[in-house]
Protein backbone atom coordinates (compact mmCIF):
# COMPACT_ATOMS: atom_id res chain seq x y z
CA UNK A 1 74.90 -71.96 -7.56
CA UNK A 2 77.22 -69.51 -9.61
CA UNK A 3 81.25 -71.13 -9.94
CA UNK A 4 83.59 -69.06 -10.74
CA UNK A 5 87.01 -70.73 -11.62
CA UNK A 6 89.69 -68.66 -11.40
CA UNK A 7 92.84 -69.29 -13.26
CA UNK A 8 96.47 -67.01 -13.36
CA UNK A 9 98.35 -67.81 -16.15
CA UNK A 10 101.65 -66.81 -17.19
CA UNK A 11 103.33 -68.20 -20.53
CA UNK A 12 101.71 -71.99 -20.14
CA UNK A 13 100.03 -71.62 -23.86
CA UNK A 14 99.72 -75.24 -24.95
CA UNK A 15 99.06 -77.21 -21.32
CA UNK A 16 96.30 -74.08 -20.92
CA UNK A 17 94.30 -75.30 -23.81
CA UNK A 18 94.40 -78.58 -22.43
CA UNK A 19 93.09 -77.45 -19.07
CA UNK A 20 90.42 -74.98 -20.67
CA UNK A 21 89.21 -77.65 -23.05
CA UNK A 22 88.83 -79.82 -19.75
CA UNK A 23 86.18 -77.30 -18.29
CA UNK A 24 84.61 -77.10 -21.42
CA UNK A 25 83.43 -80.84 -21.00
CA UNK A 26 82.23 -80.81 -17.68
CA UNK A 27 79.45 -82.38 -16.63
CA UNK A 28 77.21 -80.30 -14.39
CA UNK A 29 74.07 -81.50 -11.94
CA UNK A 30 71.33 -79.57 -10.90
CA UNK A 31 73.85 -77.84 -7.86
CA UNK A 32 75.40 -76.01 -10.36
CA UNK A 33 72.94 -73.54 -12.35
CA UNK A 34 76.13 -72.32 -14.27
CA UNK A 35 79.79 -71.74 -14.09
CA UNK A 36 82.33 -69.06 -15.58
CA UNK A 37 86.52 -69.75 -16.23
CA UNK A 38 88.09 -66.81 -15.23
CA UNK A 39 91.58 -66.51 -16.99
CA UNK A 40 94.01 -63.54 -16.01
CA UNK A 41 96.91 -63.12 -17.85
CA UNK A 42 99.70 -62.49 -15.77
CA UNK A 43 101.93 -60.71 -19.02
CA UNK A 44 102.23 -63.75 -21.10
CA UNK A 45 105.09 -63.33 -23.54
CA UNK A 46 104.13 -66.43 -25.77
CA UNK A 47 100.72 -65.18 -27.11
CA UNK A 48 98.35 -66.57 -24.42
CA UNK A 49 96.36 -63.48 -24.86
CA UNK A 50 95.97 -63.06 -28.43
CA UNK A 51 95.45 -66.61 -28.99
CA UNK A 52 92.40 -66.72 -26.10
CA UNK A 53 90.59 -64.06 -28.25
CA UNK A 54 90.85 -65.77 -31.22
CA UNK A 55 89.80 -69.03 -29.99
CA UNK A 56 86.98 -67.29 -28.08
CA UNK A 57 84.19 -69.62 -29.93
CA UNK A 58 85.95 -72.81 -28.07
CA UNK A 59 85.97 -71.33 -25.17
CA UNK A 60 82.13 -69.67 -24.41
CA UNK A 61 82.31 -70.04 -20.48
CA UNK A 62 86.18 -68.03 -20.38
CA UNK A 63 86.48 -64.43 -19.57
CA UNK A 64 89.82 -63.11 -20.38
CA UNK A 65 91.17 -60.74 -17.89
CA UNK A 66 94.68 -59.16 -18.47
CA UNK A 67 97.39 -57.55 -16.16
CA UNK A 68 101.44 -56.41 -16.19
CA UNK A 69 103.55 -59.16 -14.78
CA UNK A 70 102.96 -59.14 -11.67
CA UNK A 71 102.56 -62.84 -10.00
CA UNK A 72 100.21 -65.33 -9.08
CA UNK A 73 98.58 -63.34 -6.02
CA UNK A 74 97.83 -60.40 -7.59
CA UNK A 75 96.05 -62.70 -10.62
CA UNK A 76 94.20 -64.18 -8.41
CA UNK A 77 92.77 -60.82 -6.40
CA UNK A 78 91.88 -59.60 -10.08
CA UNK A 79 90.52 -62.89 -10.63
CA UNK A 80 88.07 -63.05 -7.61
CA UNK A 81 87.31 -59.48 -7.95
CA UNK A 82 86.05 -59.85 -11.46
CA UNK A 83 84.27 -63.11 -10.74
CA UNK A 84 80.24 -63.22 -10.80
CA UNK A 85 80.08 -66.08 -9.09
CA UNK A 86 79.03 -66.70 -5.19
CA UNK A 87 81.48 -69.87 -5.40
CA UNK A 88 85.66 -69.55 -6.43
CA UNK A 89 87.31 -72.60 -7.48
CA UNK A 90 91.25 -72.13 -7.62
CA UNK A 91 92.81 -74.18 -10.09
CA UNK A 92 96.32 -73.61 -11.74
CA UNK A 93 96.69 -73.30 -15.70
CA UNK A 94 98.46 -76.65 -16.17
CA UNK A 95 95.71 -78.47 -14.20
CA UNK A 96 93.92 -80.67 -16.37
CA UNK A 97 90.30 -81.73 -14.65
CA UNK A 98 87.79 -84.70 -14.93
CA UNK A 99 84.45 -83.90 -16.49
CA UNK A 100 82.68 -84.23 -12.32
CA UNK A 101 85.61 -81.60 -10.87
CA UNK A 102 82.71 -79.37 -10.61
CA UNK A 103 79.71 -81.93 -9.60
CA UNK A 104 82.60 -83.27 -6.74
CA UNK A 105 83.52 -80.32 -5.13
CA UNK A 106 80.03 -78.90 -4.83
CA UNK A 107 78.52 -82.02 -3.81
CA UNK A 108 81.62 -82.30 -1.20
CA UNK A 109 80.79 -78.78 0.02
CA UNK A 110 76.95 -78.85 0.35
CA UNK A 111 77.50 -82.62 2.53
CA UNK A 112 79.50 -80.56 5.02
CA UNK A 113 77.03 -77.11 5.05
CA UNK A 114 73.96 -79.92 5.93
CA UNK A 115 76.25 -81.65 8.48
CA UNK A 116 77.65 -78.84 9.83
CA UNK A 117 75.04 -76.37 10.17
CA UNK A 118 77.79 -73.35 8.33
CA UNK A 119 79.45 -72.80 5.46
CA UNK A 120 82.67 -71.98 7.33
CA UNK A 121 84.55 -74.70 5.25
CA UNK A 122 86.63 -75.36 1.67
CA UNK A 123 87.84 -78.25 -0.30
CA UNK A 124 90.59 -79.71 -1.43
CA UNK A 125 90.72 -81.69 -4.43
CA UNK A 126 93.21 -84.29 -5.39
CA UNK A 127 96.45 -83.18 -7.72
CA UNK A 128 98.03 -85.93 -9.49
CA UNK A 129 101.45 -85.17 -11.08
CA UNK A 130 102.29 -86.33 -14.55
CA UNK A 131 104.79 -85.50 -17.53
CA UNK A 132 102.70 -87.04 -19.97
CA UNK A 133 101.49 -84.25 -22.22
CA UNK A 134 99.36 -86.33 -24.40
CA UNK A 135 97.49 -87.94 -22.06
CA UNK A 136 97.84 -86.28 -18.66
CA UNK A 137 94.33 -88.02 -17.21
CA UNK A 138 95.96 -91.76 -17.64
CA UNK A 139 98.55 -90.78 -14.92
CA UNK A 140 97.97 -93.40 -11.96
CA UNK A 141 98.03 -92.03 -8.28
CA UNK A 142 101.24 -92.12 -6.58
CA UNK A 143 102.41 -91.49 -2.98
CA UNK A 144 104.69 -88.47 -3.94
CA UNK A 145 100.65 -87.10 -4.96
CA UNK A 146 99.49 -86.48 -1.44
CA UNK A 147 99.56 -82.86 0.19
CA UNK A 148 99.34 -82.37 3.95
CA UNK A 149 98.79 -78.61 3.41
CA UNK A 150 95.80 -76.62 4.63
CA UNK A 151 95.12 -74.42 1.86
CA UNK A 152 96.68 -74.82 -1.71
CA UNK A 153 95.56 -73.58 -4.54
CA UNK A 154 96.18 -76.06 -7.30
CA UNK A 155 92.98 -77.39 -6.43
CA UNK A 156 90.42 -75.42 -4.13
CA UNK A 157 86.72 -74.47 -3.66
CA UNK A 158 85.71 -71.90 -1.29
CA UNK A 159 82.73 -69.35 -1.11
CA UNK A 160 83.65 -65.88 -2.27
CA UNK A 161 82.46 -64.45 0.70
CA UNK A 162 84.89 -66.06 3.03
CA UNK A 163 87.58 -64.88 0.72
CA UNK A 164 87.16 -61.02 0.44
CA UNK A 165 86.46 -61.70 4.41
CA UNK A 166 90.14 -63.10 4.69
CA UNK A 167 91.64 -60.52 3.09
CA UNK A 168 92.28 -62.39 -0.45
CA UNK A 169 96.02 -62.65 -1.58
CA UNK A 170 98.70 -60.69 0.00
CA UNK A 171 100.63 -59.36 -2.71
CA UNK A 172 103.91 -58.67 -1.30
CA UNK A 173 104.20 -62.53 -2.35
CA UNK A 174 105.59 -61.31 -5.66
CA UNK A 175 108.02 -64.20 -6.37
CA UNK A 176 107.63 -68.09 -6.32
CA UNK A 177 105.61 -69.55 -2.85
CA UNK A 178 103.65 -69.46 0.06
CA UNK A 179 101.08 -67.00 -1.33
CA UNK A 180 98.14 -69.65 -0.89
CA UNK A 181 99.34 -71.04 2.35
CA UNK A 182 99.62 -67.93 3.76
CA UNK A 183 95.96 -67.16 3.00
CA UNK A 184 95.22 -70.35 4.76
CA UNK A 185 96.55 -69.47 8.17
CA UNK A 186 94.76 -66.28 8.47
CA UNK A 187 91.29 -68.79 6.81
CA UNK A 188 92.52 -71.29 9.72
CA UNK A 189 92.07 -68.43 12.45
CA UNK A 190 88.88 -67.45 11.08
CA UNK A 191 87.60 -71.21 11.92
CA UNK A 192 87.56 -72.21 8.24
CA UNK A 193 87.07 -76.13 7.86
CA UNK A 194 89.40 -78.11 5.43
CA UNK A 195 86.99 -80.63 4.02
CA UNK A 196 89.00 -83.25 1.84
CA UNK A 197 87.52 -83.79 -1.71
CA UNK A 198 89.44 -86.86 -3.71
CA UNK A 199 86.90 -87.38 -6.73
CA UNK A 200 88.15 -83.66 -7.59
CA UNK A 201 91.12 -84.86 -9.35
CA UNK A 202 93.37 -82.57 -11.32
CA UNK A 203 96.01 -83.59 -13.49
CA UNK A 204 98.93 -81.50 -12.83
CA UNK A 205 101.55 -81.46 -16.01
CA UNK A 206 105.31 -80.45 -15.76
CA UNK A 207 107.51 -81.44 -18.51
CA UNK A 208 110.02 -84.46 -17.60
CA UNK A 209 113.03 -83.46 -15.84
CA UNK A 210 116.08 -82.77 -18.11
CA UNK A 211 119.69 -81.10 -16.53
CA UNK A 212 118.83 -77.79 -18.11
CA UNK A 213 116.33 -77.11 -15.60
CA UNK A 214 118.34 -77.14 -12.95
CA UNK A 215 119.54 -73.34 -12.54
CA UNK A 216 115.74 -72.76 -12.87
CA UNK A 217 115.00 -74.75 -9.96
CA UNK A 218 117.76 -73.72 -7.97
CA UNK A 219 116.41 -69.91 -8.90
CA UNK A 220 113.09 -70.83 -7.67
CA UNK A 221 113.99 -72.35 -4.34
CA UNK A 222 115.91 -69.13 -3.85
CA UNK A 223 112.68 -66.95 -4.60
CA UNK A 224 110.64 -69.63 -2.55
CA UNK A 225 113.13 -68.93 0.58
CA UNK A 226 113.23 -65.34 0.18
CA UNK A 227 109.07 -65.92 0.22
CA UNK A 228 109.18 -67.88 3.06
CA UNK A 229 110.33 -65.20 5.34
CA UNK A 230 107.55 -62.81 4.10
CA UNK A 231 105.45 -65.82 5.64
CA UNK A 232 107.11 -66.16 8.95
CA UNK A 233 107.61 -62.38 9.33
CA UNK A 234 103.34 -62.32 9.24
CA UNK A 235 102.91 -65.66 10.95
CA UNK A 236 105.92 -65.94 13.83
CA UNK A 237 104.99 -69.43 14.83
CA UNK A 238 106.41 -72.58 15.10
CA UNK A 239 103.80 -73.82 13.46
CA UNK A 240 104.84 -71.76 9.92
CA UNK A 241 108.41 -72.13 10.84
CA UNK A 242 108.01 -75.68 9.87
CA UNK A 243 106.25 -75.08 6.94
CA UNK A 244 109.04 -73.36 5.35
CA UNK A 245 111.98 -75.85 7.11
CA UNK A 246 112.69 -72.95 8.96
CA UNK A 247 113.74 -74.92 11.75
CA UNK A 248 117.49 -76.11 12.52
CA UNK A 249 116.07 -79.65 12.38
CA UNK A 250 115.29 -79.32 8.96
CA UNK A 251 118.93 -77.60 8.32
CA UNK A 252 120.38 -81.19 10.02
CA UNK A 253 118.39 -82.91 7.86
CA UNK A 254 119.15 -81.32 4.29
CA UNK A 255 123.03 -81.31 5.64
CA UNK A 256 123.04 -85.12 6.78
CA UNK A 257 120.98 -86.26 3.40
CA UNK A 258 123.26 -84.26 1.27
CA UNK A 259 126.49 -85.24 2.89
CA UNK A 260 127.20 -81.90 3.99
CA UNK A 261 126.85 -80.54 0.56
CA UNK A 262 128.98 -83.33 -1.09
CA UNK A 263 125.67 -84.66 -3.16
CA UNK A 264 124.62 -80.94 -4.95
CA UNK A 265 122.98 -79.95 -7.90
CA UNK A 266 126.65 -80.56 -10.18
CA UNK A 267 128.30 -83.72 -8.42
CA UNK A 268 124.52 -85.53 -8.65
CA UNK A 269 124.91 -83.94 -12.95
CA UNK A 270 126.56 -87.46 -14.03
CA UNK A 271 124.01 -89.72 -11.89
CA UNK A 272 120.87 -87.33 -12.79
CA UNK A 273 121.90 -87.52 -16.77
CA UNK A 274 122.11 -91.89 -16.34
CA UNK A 275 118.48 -92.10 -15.03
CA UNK A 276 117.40 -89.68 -17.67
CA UNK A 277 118.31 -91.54 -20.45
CA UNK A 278 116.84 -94.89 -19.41
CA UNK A 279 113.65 -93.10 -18.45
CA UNK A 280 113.76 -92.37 -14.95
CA UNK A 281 113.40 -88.66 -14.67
CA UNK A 282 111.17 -89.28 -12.17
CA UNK A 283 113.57 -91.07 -9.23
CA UNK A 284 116.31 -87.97 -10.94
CA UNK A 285 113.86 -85.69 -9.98
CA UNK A 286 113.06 -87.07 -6.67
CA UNK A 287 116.83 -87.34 -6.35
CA UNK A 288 117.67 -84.22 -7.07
CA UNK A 289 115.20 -82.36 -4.55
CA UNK A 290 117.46 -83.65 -2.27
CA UNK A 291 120.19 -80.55 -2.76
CA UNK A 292 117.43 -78.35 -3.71
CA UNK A 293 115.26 -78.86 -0.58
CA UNK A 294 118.96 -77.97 1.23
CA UNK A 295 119.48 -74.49 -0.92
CA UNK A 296 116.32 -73.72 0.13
CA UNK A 297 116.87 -74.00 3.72
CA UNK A 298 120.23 -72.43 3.86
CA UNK A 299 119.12 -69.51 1.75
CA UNK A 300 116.37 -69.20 4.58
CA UNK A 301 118.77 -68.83 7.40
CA UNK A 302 120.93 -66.39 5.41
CA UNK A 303 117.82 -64.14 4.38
CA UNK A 304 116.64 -64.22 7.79
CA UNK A 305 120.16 -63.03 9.30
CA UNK A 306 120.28 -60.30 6.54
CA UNK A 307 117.07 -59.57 8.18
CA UNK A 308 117.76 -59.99 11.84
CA UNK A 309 115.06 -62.61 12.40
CA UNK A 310 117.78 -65.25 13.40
């Protein structure tokens, strides 16, 4: 079998050579005859592409791909289209992988084609989330690490065929969210299986929380919201209106945990900067997507009355 991994990136320079250097070292078995890493460039500002070409002897199984700014769906439709393999694994640029990712998902995927008699099926590896630069592997599991989604992709393997049937990436998902997910409901109605693959692990790095992130994660629940309704508006169900927390429960919700607004982003500043310093940005962050899971919901019902979809 031919794996193609595709990977957008877009200014993630130093965790990318982390994640490249990963896939470098993995370890194949006799399912896998040979494997490509598909980098597109999404209009990298910090050198990404330069600095790829350069380093092209570290890299041998990396073909660089590059395009104008232009998002994360649209890298990935470039990405599958100029893949050679007959297998895409999805992985995100500041994934770091174990030397079996391959070996696991194909081994996951060819126990489910014997068993089921079709190859109507993906998986889904596991995502672990860690600040730690240095070592991102040692991160331990947590709870806050497991996904009920359908079709993410962090972490995904799935023939190309099924793909290019499904209509790959919609592209009018130009900002932050839902581009994948959406992609799995129309998979879902095509009868594709969701075939759970832990021994995939990925190491996904963000940097620590500090407070001058915040306006940058308020921005992007915005964009995710304003996404959200470019999901519902394809998929009117229920089903996708509780995906996004379209729903007035979740608007209760977000209120009643917030206090009606009384914990935000700048009241929680004082509380947030405390846990910081003695080393809990974790619990801050956890803390904190308390208001930001609230914008995000109340931008949602005022997009959608700007819209009439009320």
């Amino acid at each position: 079998m031919f794996v193609s991994v595709v990977i957008p990136t877009y200014n993630r320079k130093p965790i990318l050579e982390k994640c490249l250097c990963a896939l470098e070292q993995q370890v194949l078995a006799d399912e896998i005859e040979r494997f490509e890493v598909v980098v597109v460039d999404d209009g990298s500002t910090d050198g990404t592409p330069f600095w790829l070409k350069t380093e092209s002897t570290r890299f041998p199984h990396v073909r660089l791909f590059e395009q104008e700014h232009g998002g994360p769906a649209k890298g990935r439709n470039l990405g599958v289209e100029k893949s050679r393999g007959n297998l895409i694994v999805f992985i995100d640029s500041d994934l770091v992988v174990t030397e079996f990712f391959l070996v696991n998902h194909i081994q996951a995927l060819k126990r489910f084609w014997l068993r089921g008699g079709d190859r109507l099926c993906f998986t889904y590896g596991s995502v672990v989330n860690t600040a730690n630069f240095e070592e991102p592997t040692s991160e331990p599991r947590k709870f806050q690490d497991n996904s009920w989604a359908y079709f993410a992709t962090g972490n995904v393997a799935i023939e190309k065929n099924l793909l290019v049937r499904a209509g790959l990436f919609d592209t009018n998902f130009h900002l932050y969210g839902w581009e994948d997910l959406e992609l799995g409901e129309r998979l879902r109605k095509m009868g594709v299986k969701l075939v759970k693959c832990p021994k995939a692990v990925g190491y996904h790095w963000h940097p620590a929380l500090n407070l001058d992130q915040i306006p940058g994660l308020v921005r992007v629940e915005c964009e995710r919201a304003k996404m959200g309704l470019v999901f519902y508006r394809k998929h009117p169900t229920l089903r996708v209106r509780f995906i996004i927390q379209f729903t007035l429960l979740h608007l209760f919700l977000w209120n009643l945990l917030t206090l009606w607004g009384i914990l935000n982003e700048r009241s929680l500043r004082p509380l947030l900067a405390f846990l910081i310093r003695r080393g809990f940005s974790g619990v801050a962050m956890e803390l904190l997507r308390l208001p930001l899971n609230r914008i995000s919901v109340r931008e949602l019902y005022r997009e959608a009355e700007l819209l009439g979809l009320r």
